[in-house]
Protein backbone atom coordinates (compact mmCIF):
# COMPACT_ATOMS: atom_id res chain seq x y z
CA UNK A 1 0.00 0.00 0.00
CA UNK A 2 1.52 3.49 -1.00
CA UNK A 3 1.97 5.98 1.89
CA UNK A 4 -0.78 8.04 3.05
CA UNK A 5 -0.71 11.61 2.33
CA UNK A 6 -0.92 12.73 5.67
CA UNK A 7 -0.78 16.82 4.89
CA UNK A 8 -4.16 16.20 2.89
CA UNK A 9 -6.11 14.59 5.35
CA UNK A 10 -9.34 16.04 5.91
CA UNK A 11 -12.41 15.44 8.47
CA UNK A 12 -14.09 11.99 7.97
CA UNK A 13 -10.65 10.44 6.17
CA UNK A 14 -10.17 6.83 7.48
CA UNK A 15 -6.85 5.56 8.47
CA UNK A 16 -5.30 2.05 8.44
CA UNK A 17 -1.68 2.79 7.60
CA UNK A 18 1.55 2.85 8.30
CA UNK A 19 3.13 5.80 10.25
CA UNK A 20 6.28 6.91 11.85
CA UNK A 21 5.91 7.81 15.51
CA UNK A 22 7.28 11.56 15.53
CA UNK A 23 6.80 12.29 19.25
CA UNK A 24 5.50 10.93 22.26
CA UNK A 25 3.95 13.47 24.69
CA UNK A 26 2.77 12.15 28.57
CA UNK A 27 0.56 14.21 30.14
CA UNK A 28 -2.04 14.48 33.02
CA UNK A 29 -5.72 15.35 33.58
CA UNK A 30 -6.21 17.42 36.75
CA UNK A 31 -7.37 14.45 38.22
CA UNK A 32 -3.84 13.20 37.97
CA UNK A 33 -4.80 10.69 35.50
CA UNK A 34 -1.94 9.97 33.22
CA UNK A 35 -2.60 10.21 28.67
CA UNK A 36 -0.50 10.55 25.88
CA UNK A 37 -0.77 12.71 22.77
CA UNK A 38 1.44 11.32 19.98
CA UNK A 39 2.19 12.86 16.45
CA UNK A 40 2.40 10.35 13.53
CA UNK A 41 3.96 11.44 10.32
CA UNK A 42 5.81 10.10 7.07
CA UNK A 43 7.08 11.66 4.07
CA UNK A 44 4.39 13.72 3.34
CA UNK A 45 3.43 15.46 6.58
CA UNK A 46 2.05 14.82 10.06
CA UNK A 47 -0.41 14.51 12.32
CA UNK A 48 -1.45 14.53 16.35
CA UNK A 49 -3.44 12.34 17.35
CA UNK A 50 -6.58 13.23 20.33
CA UNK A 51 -5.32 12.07 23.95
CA UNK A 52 -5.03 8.28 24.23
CA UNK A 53 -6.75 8.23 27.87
CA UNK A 54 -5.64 6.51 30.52
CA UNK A 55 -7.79 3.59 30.09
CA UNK A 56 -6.48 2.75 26.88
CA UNK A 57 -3.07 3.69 27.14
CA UNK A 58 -2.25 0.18 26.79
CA UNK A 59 -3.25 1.17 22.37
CA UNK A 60 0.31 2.63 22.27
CA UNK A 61 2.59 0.75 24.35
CA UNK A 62 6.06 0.30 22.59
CA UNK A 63 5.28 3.55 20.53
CA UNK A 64 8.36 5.44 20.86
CA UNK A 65 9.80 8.50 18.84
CA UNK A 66 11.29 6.58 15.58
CA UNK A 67 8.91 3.15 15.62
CA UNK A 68 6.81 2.73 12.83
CA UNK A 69 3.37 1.74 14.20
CA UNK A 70 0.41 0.57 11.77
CA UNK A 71 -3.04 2.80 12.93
CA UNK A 72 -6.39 2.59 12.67
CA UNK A 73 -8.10 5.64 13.05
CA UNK A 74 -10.47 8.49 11.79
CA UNK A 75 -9.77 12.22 10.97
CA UNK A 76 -11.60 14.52 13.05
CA UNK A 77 -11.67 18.39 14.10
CA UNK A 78 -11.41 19.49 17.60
CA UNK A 79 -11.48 23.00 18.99
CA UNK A 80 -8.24 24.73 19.98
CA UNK A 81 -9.64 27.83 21.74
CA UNK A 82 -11.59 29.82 18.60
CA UNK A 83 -10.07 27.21 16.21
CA UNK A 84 -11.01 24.51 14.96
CA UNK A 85 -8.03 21.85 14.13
CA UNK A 86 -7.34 18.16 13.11
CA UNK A 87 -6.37 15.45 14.87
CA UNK A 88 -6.60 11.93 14.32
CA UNK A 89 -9.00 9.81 16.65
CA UNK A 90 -7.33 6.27 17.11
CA UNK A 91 -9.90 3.46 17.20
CA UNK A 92 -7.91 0.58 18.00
CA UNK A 93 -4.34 -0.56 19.41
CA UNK A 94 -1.19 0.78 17.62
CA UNK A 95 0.58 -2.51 15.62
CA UNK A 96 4.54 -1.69 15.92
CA UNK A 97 5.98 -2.70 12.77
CA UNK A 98 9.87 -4.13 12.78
CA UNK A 99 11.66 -1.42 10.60
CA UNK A 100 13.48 -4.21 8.68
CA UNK A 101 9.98 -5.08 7.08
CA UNK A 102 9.86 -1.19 5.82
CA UNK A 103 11.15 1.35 3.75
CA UNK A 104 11.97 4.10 6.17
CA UNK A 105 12.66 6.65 3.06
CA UNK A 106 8.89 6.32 3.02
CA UNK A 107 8.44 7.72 6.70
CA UNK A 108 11.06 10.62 6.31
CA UNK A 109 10.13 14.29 4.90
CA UNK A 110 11.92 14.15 1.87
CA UNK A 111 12.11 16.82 -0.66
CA UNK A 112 10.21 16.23 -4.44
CA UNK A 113 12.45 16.86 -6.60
CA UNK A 114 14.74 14.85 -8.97
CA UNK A 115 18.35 14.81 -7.03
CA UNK A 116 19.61 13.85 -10.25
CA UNK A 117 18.54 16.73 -11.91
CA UNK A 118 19.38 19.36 -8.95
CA UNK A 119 22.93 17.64 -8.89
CA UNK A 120 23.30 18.79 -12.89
CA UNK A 121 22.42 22.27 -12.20
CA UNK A 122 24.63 22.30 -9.39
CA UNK A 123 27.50 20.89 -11.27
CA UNK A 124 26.70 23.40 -14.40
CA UNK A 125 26.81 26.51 -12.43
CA UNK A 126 30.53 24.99 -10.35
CA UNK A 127 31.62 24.33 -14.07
CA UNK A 128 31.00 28.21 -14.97
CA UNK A 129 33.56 29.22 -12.04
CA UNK A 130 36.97 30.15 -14.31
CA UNK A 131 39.22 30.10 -10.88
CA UNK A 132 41.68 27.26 -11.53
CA UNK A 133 42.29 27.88 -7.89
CA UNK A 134 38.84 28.02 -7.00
CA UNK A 135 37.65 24.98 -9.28
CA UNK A 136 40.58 22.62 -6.91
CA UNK A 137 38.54 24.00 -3.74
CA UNK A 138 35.63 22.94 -4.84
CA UNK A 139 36.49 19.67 -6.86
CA UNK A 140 38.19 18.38 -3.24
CA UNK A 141 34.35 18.48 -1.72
CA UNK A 142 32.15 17.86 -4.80
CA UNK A 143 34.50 15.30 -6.71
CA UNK A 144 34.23 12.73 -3.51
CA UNK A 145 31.40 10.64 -4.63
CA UNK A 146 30.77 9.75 -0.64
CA UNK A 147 30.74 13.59 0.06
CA UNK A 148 28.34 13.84 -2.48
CA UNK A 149 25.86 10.76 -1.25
CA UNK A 150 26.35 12.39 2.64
CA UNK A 151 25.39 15.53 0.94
CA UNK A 152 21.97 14.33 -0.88
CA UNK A 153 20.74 12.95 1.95
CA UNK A 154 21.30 15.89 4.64
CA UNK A 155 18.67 17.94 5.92
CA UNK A 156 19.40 21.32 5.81
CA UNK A 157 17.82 21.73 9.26
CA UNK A 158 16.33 19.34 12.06
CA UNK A 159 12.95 21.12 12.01
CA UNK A 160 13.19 24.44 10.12
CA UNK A 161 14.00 25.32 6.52
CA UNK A 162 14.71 22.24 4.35
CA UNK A 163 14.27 20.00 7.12
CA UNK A 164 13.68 17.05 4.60
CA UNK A 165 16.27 14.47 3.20
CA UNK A 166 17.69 16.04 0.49
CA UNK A 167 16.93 19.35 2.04
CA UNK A 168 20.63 20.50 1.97
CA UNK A 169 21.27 19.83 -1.49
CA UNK A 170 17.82 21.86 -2.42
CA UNK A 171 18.77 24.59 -0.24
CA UNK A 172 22.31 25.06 -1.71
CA UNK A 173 21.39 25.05 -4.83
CA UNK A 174 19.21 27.94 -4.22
CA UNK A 175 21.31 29.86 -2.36
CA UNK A 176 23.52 29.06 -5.38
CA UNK A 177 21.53 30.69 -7.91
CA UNK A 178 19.62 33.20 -6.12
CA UNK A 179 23.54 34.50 -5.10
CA UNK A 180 24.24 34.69 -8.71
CA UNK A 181 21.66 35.94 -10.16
CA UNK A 182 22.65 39.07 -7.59
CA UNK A 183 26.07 39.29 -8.87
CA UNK A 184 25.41 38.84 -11.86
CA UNK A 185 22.41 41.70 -11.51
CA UNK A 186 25.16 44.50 -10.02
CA UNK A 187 27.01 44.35 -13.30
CA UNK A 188 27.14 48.03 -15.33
CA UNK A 189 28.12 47.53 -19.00
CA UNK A 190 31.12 45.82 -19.06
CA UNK A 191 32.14 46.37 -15.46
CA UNK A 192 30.80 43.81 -12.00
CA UNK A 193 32.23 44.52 -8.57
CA UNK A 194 31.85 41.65 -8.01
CA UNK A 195 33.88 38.34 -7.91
CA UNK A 196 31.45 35.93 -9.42
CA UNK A 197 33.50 33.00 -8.77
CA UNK A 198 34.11 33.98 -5.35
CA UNK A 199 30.20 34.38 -4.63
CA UNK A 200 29.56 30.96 -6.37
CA UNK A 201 32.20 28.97 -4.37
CA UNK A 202 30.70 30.34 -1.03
CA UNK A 203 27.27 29.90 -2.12
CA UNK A 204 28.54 26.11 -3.13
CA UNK A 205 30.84 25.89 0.55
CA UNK A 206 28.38 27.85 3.00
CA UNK A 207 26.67 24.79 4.64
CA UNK A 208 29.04 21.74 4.28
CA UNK A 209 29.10 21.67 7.83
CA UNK A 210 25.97 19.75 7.88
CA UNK A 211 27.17 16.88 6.72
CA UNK A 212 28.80 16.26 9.76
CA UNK A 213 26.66 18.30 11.82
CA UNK A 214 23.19 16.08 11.13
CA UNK A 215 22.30 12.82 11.06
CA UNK A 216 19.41 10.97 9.45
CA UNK A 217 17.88 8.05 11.92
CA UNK A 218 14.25 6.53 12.50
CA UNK A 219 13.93 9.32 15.42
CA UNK A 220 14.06 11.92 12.22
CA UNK A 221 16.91 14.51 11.97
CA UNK A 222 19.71 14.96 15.02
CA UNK A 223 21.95 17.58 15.62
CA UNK A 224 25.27 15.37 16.03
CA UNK A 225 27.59 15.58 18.95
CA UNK A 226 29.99 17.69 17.38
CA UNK A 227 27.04 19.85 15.65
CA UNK A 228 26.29 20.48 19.51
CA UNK A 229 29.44 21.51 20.33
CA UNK A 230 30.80 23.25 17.37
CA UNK A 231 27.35 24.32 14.86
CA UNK A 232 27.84 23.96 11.17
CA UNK A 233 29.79 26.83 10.41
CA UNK A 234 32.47 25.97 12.42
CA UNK A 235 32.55 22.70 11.33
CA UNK A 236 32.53 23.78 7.69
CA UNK A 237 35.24 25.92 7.86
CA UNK A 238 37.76 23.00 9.69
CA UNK A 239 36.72 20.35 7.13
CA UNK A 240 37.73 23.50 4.02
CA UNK A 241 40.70 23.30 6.08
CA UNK A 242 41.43 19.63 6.84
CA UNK A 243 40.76 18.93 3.04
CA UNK A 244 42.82 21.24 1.38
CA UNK A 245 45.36 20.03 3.98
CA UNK A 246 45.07 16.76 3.21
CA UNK A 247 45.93 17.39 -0.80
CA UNK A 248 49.92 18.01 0.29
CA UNK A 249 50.33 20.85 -1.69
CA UNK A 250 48.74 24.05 -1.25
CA UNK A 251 46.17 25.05 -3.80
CA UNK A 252 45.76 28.50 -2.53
CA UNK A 253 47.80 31.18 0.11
CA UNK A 254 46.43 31.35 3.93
CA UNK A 255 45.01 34.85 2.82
CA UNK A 256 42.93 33.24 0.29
CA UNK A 257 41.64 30.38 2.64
CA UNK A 258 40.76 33.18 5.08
CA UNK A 259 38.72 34.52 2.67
CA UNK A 260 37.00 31.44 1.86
CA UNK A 261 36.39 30.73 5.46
CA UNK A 262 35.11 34.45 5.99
CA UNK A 263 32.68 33.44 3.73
CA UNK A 264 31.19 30.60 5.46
CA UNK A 265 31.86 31.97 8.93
CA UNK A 266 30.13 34.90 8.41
CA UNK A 267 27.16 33.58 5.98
CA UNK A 268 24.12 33.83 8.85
CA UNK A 269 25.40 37.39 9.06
CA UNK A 270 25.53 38.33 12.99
CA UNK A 271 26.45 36.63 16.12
CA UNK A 272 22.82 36.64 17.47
CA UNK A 273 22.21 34.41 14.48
CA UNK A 274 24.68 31.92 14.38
CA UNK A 275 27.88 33.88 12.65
CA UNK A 276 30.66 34.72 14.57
CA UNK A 277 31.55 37.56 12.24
CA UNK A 278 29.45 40.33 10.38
CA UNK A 279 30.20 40.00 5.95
CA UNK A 280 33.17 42.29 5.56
CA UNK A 281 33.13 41.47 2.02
CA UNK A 282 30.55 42.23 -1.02
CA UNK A 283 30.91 38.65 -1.90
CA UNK A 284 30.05 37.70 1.59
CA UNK A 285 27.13 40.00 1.89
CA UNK A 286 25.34 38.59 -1.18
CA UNK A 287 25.74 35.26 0.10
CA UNK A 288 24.50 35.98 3.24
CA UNK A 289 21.14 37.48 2.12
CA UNK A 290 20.80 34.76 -0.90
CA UNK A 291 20.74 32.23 2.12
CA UNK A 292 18.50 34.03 3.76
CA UNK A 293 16.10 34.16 1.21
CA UNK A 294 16.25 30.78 0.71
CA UNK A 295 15.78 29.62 4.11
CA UNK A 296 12.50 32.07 4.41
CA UNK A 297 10.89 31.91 1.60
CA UNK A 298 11.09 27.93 2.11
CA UNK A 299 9.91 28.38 5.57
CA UNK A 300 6.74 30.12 4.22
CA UNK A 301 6.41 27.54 1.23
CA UNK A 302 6.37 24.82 4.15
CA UNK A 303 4.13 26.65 6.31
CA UNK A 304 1.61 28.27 4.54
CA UNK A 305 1.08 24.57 3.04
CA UNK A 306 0.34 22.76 6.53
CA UNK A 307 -3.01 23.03 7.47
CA UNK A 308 -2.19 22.13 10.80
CA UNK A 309 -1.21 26.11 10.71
CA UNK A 310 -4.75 26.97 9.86
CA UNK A 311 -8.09 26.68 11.39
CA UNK A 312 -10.68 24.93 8.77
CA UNK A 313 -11.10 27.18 6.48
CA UNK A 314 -9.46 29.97 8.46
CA UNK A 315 -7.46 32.99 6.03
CA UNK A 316 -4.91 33.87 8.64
CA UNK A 317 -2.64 31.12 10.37
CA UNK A 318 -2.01 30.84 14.01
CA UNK A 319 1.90 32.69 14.70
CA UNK A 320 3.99 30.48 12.92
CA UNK A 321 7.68 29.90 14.89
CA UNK A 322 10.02 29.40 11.70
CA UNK A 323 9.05 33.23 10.57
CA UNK A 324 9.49 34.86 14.24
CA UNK A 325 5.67 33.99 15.09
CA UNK A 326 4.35 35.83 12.52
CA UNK A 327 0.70 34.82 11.23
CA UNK A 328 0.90 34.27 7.43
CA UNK A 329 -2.14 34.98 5.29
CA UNK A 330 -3.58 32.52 2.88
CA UNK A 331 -5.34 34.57 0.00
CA UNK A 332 -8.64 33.41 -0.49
CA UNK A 333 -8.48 34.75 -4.68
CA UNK A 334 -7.02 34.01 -7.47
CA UNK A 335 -5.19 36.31 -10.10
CA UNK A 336 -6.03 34.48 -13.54
């Protein structure tokens, strides 16, 4: 049976499927009565479920974050102060299913499009850079076929923008081409200002700190030990250095590898962000904004399609965390 889409779900939709356990929330009634509120999910989307009381707690015993459980169940609105919101009403014990007898690609968020095809434009636009120096920086990343597979299946965040496998690729290859369409934009007849290979190579670099810095398990996307400790940005600027270090022979001077490292260092563009510089170069500003832009507009592609963000038929969301708690408006009209 293909998987359920689980962001389409409406009131009165029957369930008997298989879903990924997302979280597991124990609770009490004022009573002191214990229940649990769990949120199922798979590629698609997710879902809460309506308390499992106490007296039938016994339905989701074994249903931990990252088992895939098979449930039986019906769609239903409930009120959430003035709004009305779904949740799914189980009607029978949770099955746990062993995850060797699944596919647990099909319980993941993963992004829709073709990797294949986002890989060629990716490799077109590195292929336009005319830096022989800059072309070895990049081939030591993105000619390491195991790089490559780490990179395809990365997240670009454990539960805002991109958070899907395959999110990181996406991501960088918009901040890719949203960065260059800017340079390329600032250019007056015959003269730029800007270093379009520079601006390309640290769209390309900016987040290859992820690889190490999330990992992909049944739980859904962790921030790695060393992602704790360190964050992405520091980690991507080591592994520019351990890799160029690791060719033997220097492909570019330590001024130019502080450059490149400015760029990644300083790409979320303040310290109360992430960055522990500010862009102190034009090709390091544009960067920083084309990742920005990619990381919110995807934020409001992802949340203005969740109706979980809605109330039925409700214009204006609820304030949505990803965009600073913002409430996000869902026209009602067309413009054909």
């Amino acid at each position: 049976m293909p998987p359920i889409n689980v962001a389409t779900l409406v009131p009165g939709a029957r369930v008997h499927h298989e879903l990924r356990v997302v979280e597991r929330d124990m609770k009490k009634t004022k009573n002191g009565d214990p229940y649990a509120l769990l949120t199922l999910g798979n590629r698609h989307g997710e879902i809460k479920t309506a308390p499992v009381w106490h007296d039938k707690l016994h339905w989701v015993d074994g249903a931990e974050p990252g088992t895939i459980v098979q449930a039986i169940g019906e769609v239903k609105n409930y009120v959430d102060g003035s709004r009305s919101k779904r949740q799914l009403e189980l009607t029978g014990p949770l099955r746990i299913i062993s995850q060797q007898a699944v596919n647990l690609d099909d319980f993941l968020p993963r992004v829709d499009d073709d990797l294949t095809m986002l890989w060629s434009s990716l490799d077109k636009v590195r292929g336009e850079v005319a830096s022989a120096k800059l072309r070895k920086v990049l081939a030591v990343f993105f000619d390491d076929d195991l790089f490559r597979l780490q990179f395809e299946k990365s997240p670009a965040s454990t539960r805002g923008h991109h958070a899907k496998v395959g999110g990181l690729l996406r991501h960088v290859t918009e901040v890719t081409f949203i960065a260059r369409t800017i340079a390329n934009s600032m250019r007056t007849g015959t003269v730029n200002p800007v270093n379009l290979d520079l601006v390309i190579t640290g769209a390309l670099l900016h987040d290859v700190g992820k690889v190490e810095s999330y990992r992909v398990s049944p739980i859904g996307f962790e921030t790695t030990p060393c992602g704790h400790l360190l964050g992405h940005i520091v980690l991507g600027t080591l592994m520019l250095e351990r890799r160029l270090a690791a060719l033997g022979e220097p492909v570019c001077s330590e001024q130019q590898l502080l450059e490149l490292q400015h760029l990644i260092l300083s790409h979320h563009g303040s310290l109360e962000f992430g960055s522990p510089v500010r862009p102190m170069t034009l090709e390091a500003e544009i960067v920083h904004w084309a990742d920005e832009s990619s990381a919110k507009a995807n934020s409001f592609v992802e949340s203005i399609g969740d109706p979980s963000n809605f109330a039925a038929g409700g214009e204006f969301s609820d304030p949505v965390w990803m965009l600073d708690k913002r409430r996000l408006w869902q026209r009602p009209h067309g413009w054909e």
